[in-house]
PDB file of N, CA and C in Angstrom:
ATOM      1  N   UNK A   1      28.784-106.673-200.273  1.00  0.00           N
ATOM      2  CA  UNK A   1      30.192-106.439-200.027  1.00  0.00           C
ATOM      3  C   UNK A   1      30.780-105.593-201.157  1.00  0.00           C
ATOM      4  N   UNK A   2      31.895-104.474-200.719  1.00  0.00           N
ATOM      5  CA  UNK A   2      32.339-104.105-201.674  1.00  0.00           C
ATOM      6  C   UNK A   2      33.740-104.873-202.759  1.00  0.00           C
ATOM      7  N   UNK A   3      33.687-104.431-203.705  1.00  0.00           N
ATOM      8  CA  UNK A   3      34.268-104.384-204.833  1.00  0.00           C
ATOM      9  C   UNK A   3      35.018-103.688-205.633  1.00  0.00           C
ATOM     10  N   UNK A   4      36.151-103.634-205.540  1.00  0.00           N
ATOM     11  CA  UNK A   4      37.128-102.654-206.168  1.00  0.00           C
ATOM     12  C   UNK A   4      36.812-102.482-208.126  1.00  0.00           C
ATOM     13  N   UNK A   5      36.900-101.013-208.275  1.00  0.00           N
ATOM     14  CA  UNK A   5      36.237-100.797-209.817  1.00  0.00           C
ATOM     15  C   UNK A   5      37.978-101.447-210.872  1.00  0.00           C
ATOM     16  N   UNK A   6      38.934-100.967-210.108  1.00  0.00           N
ATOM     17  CA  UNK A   6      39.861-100.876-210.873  1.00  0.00           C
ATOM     18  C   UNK A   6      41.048-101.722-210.111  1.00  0.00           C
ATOM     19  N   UNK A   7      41.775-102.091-210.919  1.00  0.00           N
ATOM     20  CA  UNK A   7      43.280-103.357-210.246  1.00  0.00           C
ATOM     21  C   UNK A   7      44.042-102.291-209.398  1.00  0.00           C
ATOM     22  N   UNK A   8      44.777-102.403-208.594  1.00  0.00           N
ATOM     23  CA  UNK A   8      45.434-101.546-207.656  1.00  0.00           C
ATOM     24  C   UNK A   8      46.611-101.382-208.479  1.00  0.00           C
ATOM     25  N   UNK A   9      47.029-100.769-209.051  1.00  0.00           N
ATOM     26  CA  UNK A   9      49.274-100.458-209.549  1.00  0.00           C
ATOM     27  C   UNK A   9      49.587-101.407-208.163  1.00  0.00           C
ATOM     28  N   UNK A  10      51.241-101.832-209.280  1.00  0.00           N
ATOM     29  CA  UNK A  10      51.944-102.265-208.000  1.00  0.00           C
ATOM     30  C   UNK A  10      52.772-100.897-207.215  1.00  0.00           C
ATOM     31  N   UNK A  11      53.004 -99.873-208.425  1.00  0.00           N
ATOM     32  CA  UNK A  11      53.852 -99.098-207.288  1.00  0.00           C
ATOM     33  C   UNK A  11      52.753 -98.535-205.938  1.00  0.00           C
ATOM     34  N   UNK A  12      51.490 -98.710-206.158  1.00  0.00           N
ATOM     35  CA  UNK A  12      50.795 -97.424-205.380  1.00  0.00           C
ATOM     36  C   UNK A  12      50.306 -98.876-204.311  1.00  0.00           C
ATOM     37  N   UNK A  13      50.925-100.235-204.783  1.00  0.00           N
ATOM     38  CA  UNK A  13      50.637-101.493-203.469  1.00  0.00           C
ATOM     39  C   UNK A  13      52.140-101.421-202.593  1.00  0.00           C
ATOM     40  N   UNK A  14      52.667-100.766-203.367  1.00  0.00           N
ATOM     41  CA  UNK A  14      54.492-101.371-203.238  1.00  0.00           C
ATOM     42  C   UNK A  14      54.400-100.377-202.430  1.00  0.00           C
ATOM     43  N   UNK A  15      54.432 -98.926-202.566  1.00  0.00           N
ATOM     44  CA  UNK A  15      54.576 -97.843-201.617  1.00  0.00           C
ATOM     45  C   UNK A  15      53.719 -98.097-200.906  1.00  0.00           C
ATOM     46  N   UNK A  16      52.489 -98.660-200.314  1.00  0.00           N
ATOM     47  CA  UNK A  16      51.805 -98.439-199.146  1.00  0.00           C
ATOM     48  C   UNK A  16      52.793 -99.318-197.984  1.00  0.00           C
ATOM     49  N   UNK A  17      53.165-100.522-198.700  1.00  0.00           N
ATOM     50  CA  UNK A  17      53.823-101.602-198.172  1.00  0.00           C
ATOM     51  C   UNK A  17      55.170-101.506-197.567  1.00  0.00           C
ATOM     52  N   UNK A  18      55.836-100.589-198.421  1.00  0.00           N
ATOM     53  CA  UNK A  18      57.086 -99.947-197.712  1.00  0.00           C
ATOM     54  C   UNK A  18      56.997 -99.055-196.981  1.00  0.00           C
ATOM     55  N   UNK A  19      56.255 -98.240-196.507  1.00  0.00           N
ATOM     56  CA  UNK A  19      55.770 -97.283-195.216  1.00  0.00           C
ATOM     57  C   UNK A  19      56.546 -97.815-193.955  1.00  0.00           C
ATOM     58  N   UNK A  20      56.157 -99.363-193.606  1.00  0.00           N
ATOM     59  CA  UNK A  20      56.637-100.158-192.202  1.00  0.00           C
ATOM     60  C   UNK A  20      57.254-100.187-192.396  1.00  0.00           C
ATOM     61  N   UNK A  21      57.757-100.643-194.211  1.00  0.00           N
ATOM     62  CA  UNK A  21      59.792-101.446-194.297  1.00  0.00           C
ATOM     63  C   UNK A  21      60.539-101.047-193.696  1.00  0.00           C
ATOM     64  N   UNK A  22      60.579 -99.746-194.227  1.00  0.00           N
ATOM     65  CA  UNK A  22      61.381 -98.678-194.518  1.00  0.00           C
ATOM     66  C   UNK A  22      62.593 -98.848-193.177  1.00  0.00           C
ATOM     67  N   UNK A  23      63.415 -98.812-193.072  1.00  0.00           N
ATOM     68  CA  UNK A  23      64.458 -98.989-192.047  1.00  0.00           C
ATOM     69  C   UNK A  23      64.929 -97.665-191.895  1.00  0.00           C
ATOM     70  N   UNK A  24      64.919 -97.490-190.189  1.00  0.00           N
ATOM     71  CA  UNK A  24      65.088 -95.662-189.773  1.00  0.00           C
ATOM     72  C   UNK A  24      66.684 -95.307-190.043  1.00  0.00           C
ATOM     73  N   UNK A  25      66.917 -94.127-190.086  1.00  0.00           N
ATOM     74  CA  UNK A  25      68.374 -93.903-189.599  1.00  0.00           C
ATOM     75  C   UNK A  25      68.902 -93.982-188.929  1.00  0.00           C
ATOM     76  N   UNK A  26      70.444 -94.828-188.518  1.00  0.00           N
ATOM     77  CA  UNK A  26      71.420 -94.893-187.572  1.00  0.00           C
ATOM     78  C   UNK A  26      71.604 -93.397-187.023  1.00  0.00           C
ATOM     79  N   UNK A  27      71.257 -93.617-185.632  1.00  0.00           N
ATOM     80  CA  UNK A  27      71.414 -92.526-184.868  1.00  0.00           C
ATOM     81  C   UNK A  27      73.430 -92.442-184.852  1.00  0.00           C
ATOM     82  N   UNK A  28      73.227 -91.292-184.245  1.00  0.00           N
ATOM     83  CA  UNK A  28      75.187 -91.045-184.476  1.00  0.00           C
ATOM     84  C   UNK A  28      75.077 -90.034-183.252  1.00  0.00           C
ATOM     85  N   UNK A  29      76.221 -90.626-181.943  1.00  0.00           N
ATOM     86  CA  UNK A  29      76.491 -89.411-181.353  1.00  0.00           C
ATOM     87  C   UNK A  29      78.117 -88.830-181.870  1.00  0.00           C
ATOM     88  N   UNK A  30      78.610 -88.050-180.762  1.00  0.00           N
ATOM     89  CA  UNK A  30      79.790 -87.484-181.249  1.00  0.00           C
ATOM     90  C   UNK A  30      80.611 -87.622-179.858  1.00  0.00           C
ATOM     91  N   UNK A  31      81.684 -88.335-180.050  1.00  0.00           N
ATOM     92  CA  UNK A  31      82.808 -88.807-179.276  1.00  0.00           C
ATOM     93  C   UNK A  31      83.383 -87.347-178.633  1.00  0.00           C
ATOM     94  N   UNK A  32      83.423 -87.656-177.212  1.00  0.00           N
ATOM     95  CA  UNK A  32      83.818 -86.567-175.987  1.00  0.00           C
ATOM     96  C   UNK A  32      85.233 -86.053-176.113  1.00  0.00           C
ATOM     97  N   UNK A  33      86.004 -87.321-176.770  1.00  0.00           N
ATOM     98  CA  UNK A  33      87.417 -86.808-176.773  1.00  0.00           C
ATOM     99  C   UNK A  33      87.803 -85.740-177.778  1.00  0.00           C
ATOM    100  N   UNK A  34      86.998 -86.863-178.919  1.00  0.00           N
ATOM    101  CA  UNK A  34      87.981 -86.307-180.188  1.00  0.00           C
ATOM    102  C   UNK A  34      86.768 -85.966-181.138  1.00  0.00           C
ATOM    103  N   UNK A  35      85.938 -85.724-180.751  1.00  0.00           N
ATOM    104  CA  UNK A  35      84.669 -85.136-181.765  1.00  0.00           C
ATOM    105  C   UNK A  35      84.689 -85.727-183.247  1.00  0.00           C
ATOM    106  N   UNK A  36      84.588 -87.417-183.159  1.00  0.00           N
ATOM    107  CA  UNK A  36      84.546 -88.001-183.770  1.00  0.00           C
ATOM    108  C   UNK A  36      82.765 -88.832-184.100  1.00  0.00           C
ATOM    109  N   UNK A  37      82.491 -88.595-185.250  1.00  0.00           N
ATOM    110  CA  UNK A  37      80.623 -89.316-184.988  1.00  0.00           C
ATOM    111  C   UNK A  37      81.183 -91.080-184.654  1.00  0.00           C
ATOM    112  N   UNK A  38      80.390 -91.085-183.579  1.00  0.00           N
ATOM    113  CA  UNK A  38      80.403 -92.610-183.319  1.00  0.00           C
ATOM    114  C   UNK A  38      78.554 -93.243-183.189  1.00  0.00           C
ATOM    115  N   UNK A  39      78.694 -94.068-182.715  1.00  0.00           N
ATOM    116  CA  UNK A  39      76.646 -94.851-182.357  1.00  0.00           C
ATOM    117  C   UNK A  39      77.028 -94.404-180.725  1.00  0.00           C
ATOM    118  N   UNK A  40      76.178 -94.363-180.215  1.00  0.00           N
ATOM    119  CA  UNK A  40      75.645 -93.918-178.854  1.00  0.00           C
ATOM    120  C   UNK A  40      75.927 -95.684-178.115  1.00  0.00           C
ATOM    121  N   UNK A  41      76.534 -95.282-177.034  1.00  0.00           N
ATOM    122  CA  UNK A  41      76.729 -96.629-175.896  1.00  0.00           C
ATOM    123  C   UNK A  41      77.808 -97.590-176.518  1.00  0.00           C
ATOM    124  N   UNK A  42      78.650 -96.952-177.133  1.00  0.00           N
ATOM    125  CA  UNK A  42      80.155 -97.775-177.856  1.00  0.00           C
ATOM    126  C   UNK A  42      80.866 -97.273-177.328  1.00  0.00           C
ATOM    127  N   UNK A  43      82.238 -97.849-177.828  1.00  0.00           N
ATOM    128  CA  UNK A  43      83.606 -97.593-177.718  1.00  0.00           C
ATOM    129  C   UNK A  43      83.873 -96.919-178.970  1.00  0.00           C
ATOM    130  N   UNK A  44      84.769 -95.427-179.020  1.00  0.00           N
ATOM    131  CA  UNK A  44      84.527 -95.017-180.207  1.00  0.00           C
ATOM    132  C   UNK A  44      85.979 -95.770-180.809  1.00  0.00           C
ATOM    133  N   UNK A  45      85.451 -95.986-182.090  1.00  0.00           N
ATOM    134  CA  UNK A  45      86.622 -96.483-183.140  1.00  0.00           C
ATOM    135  C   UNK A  45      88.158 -96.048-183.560  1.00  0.00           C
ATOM    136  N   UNK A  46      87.908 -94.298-183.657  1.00  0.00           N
ATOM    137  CA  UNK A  46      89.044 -93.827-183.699  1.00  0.00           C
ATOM    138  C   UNK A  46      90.116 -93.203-182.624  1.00  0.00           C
ATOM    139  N   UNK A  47      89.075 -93.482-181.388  1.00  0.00           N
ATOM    140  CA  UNK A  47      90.390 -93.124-180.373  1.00  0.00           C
ATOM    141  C   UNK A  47      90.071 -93.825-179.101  1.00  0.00           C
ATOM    142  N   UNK A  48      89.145 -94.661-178.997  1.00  0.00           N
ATOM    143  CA  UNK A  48      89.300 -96.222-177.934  1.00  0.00           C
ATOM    144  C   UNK A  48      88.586 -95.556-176.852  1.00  0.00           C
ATOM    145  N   UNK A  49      88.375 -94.454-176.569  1.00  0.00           N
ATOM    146  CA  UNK A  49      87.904 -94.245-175.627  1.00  0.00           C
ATOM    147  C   UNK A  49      86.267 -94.852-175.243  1.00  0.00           C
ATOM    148  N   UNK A  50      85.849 -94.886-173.662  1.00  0.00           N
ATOM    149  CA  UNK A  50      84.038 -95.127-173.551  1.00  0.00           C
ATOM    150  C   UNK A  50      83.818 -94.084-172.257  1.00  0.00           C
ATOM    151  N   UNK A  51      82.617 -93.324-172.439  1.00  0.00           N
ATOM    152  CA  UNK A  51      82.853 -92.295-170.906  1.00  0.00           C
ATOM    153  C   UNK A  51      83.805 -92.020-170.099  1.00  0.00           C
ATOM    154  N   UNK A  52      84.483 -90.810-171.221  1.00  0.00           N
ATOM    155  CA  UNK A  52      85.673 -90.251-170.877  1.00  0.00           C
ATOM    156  C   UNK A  52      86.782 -91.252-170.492  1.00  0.00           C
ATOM    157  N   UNK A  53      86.778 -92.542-170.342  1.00  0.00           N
ATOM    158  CA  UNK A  53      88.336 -93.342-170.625  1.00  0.00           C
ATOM    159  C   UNK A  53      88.821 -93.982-171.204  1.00  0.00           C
ATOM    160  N   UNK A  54      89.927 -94.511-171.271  1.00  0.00           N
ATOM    161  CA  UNK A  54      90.480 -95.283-172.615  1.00  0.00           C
ATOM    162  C   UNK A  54      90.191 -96.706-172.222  1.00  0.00           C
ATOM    163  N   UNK A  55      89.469 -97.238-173.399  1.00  0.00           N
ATOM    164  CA  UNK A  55      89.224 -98.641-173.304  1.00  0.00           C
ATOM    165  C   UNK A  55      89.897 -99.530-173.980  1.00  0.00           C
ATOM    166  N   UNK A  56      90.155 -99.114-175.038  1.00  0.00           N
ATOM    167  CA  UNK A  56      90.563-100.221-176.034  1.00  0.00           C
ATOM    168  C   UNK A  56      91.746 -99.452-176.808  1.00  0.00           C
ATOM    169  N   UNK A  57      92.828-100.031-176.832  1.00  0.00           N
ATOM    170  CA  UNK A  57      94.683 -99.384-177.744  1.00  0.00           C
ATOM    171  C   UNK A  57      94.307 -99.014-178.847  1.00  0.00           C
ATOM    172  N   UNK A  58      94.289 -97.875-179.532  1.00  0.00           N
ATOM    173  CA  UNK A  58      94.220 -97.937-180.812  1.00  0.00           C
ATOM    174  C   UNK A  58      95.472 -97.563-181.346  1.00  0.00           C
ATOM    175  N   UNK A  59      95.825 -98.419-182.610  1.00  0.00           N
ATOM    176  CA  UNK A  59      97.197 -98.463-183.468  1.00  0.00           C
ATOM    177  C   UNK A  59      97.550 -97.468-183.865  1.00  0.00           C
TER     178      UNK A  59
END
């Protein structure tokens, strides 16, 4: 069986290990009304709208 000659670093264990971690980027679309970045399949925040209508009052 083999046998490693030398101890592994933690950064070069740590970086293999964070490869999976790593958490992707929040996708962002851009609101129909008001070309505002919102997340895809919401209600956008700054002007209430959801596919082209108003859903929710904004103040």
């Amino acid at each position: 069986m083999a046998v490693p000659k030398r101890k592994t670093s933690r950064s070069r264990t740590r970086s293999r290990k964070a490869q999976w971690r790593r958490t992707p980027v929040p996708t962002a679309a851009v609101c129909k009304r008001c070309k505002a970045p919102t997340r895809p399949h919401t209600v956008c925040a700054t002007c209430g709208t959801y596919d082209g209508r108003t859903v929710v009052e904004v103040e």
